[in-house]
N, C-alpha and C. Protein backbone atom coordinates (compact mmCIF):
# COMPACT_ATOMS: atom_id res chain seq x y z
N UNK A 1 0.84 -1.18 0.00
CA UNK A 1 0.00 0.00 0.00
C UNK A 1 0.88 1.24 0.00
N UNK A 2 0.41 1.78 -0.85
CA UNK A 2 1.16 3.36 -1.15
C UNK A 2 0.64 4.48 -0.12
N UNK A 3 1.49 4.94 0.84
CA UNK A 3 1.23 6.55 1.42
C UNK A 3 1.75 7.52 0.94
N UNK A 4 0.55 8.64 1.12
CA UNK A 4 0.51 10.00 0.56
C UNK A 4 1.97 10.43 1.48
N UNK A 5 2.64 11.39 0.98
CA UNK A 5 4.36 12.15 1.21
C UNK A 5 3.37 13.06 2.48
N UNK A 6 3.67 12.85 4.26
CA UNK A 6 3.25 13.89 4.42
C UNK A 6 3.85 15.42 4.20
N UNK A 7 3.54 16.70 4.70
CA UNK A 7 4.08 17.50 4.71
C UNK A 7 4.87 17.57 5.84
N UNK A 8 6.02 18.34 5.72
CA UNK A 8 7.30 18.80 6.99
C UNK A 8 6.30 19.17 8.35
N UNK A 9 5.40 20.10 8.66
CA UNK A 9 4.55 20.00 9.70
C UNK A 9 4.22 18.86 10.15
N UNK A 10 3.69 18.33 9.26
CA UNK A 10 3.13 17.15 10.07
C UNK A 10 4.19 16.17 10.44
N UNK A 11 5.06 15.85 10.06
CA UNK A 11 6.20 15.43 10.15
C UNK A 11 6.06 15.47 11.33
N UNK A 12 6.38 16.60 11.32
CA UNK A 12 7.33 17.12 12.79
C UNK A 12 6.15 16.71 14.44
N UNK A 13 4.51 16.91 13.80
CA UNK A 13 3.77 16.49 15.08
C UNK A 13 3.83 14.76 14.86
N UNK A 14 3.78 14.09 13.88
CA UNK A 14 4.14 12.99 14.12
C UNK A 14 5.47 12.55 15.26
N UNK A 15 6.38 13.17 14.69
CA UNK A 15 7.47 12.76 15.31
C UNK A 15 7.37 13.21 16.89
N UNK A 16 6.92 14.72 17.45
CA UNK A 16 6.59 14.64 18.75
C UNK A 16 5.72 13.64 19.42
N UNK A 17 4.55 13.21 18.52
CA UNK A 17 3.88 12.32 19.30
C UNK A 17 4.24 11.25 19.62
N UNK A 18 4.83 10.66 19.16
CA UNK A 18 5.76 8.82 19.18
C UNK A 18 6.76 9.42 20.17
N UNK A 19 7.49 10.48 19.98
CA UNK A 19 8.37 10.73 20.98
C UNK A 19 8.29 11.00 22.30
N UNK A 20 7.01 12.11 22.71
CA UNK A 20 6.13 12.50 23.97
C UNK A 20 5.58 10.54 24.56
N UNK A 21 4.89 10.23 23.65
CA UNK A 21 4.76 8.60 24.22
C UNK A 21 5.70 7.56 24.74
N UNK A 22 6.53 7.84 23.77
CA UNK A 22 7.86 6.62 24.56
C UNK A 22 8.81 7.11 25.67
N UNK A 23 8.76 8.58 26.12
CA UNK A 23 9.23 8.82 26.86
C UNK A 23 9.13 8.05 28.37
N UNK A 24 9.50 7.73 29.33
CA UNK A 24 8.96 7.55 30.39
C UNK A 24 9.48 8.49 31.35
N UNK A 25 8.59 8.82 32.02
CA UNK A 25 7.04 8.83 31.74
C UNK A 25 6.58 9.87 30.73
N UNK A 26 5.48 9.29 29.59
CA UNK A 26 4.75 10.15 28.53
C UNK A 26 4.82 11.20 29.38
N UNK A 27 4.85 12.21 28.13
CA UNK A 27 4.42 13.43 28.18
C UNK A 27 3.75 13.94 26.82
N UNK A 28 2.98 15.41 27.65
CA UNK A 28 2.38 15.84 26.17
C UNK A 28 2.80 16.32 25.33
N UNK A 29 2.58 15.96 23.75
CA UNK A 29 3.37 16.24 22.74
C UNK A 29 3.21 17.87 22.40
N UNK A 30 2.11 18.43 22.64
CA UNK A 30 1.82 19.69 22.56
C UNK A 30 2.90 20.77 22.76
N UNK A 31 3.70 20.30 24.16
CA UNK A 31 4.25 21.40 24.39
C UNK A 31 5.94 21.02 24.41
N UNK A 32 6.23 19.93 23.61
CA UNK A 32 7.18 19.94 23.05
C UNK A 32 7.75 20.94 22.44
N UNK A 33 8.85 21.70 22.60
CA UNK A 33 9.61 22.48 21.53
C UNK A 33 10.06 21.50 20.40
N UNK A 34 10.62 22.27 19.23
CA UNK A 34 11.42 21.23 18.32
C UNK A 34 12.72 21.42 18.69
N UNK A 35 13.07 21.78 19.22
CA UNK A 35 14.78 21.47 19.76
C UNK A 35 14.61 20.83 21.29
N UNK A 36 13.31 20.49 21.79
CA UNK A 36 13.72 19.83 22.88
C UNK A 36 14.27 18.55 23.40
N UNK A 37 15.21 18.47 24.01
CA UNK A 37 16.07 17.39 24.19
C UNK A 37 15.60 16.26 24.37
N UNK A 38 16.14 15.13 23.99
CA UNK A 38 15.47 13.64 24.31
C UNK A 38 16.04 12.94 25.45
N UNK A 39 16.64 13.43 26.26
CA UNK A 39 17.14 12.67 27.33
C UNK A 39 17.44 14.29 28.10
N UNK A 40 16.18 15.17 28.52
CA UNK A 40 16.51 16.26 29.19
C UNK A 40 15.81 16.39 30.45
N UNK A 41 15.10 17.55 30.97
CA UNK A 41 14.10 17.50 32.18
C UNK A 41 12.73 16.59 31.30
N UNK A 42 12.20 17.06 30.72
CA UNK A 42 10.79 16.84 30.23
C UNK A 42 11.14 15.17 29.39
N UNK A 43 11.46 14.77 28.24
CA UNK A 43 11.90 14.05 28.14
C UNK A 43 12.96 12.96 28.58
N UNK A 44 12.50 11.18 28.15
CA UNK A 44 13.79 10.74 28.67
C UNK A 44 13.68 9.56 27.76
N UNK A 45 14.40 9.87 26.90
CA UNK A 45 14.69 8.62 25.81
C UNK A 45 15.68 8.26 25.80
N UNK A 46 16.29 6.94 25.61
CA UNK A 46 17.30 6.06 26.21
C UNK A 46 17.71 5.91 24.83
N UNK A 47 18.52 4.78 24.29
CA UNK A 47 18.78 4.56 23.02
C UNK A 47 18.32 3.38 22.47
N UNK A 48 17.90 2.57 23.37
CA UNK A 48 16.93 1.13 22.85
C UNK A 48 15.61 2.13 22.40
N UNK A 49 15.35 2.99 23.63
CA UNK A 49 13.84 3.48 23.28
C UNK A 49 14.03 4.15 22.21
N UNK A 50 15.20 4.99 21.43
CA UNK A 50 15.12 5.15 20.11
C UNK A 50 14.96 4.76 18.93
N UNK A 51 15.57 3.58 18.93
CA UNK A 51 15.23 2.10 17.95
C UNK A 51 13.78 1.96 18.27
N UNK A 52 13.10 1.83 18.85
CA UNK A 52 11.50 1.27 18.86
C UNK A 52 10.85 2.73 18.35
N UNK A 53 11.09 3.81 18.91
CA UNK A 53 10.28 5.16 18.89
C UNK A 53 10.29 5.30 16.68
N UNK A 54 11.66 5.18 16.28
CA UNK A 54 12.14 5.25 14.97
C UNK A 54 11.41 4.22 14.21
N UNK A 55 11.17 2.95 14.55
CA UNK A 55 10.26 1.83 13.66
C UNK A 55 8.78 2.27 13.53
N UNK A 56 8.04 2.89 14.88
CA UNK A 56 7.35 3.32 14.84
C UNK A 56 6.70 4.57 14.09
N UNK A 57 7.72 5.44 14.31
CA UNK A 57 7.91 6.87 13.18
C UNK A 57 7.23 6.19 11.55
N UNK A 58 8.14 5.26 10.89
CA UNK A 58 8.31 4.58 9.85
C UNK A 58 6.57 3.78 9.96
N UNK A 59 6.23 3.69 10.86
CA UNK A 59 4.67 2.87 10.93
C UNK A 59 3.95 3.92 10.38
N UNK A 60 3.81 5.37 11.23
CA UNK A 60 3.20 6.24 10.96
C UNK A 60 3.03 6.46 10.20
N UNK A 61 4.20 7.05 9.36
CA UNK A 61 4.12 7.95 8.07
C UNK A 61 4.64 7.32 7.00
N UNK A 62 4.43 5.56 6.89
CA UNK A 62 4.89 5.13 5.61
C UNK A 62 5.99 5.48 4.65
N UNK A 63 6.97 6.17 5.52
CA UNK A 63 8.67 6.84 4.91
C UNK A 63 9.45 5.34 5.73
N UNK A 64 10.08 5.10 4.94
CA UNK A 64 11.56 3.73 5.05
C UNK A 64 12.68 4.90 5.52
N UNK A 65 13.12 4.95 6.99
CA UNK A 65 13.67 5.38 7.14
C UNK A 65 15.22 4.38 6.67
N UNK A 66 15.91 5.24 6.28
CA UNK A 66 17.14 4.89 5.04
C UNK A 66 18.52 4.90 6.30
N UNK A 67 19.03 3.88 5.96
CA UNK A 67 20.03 3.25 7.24
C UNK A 67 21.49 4.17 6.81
N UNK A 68 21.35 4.42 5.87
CA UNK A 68 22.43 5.40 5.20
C UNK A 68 22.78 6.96 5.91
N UNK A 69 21.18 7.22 6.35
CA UNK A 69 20.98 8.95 6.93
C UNK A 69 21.01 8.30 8.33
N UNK A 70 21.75 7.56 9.08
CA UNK A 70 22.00 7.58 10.44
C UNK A 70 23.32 7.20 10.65
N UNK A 71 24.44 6.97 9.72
CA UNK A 71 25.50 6.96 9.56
C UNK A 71 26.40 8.44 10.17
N UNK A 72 27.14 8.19 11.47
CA UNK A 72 27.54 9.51 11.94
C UNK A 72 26.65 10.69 12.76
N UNK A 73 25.40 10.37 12.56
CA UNK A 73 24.78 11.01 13.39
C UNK A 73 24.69 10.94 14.31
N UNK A 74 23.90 11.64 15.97
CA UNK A 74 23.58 11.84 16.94
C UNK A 74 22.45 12.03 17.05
N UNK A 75 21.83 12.45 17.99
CA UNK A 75 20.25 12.51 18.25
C UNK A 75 20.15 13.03 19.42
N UNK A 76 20.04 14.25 19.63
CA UNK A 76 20.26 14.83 20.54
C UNK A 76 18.58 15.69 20.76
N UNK A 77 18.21 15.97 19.86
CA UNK A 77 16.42 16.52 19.94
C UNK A 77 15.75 16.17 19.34
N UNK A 78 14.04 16.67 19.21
CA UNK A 78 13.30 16.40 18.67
C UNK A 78 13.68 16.68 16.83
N UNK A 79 14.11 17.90 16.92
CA UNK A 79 14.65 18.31 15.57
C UNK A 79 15.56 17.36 14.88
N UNK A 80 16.45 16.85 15.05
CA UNK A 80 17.40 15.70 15.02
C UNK A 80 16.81 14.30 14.28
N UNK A 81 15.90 14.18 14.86
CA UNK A 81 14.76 12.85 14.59
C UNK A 81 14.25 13.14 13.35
N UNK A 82 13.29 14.54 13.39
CA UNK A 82 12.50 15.17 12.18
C UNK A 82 13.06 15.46 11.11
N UNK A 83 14.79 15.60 11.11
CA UNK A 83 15.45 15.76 9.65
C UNK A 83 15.58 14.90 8.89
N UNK A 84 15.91 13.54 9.77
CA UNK A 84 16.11 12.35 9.18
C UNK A 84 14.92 11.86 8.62
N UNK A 85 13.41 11.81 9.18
CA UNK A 85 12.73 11.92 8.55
C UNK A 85 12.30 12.01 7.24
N UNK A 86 12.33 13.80 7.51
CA UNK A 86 11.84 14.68 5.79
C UNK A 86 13.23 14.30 5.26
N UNK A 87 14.73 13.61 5.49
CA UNK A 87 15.55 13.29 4.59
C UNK A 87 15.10 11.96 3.87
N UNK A 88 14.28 11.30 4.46
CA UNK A 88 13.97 10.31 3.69
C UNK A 88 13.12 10.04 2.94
N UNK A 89 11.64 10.82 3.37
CA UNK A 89 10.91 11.11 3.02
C UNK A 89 10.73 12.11 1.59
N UNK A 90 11.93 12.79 1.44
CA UNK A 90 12.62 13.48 0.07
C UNK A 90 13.20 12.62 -0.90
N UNK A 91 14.16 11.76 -0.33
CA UNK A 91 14.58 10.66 -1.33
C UNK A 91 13.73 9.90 -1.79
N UNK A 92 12.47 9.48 -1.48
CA UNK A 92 11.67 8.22 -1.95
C UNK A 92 10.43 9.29 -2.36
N UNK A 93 10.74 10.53 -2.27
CA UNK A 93 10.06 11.32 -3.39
C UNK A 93 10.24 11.17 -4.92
């Protein structure tokens, strides 16, 4: 089954929401910043919980996140997550 490309917005509330959820303990995605940290006060994402939060991302929005765009990276915020994203989500454009 083919999904529609979302747009970069939505992207980005996708990606808070999977992220606000796997945190422990959830929090609301609402008042996420996009630079807010994933292992900070409000958030606390571990790096297993990144691997599950990221498959999930890929559930959502029908983008194959590409094993190529995590080569050298870090993941340090919400923003961080959301590039890799719309980077993949551009290529399989």
């Amino acid at each position: 089954m083919q999904h529609a490309q979302p747009t970069p917005p939505h992207l980005t509330s996708v990606v808070k929401k999977v992220v606000a959820a796997a945190s422990e303990p959830p929090v609301d995605p609402r008042g996420l910043a996009d630079d807010e940290p994933l292992n900070g006060e409000r958030l606390h994402i571990n790096s297993l919980t990144l691997i599950s939060l990221l498959v999930q991302i890929e559930e959502e929005t029908g983008i194959a996140l590409s094993d190529e765009l995590f080569v050298g990276k870090s993941f340090a915020t919400v923003t961080d997550i959301t590039a890799i994203v719309e980077q993949s989500s551009e290529a399989a454009a």
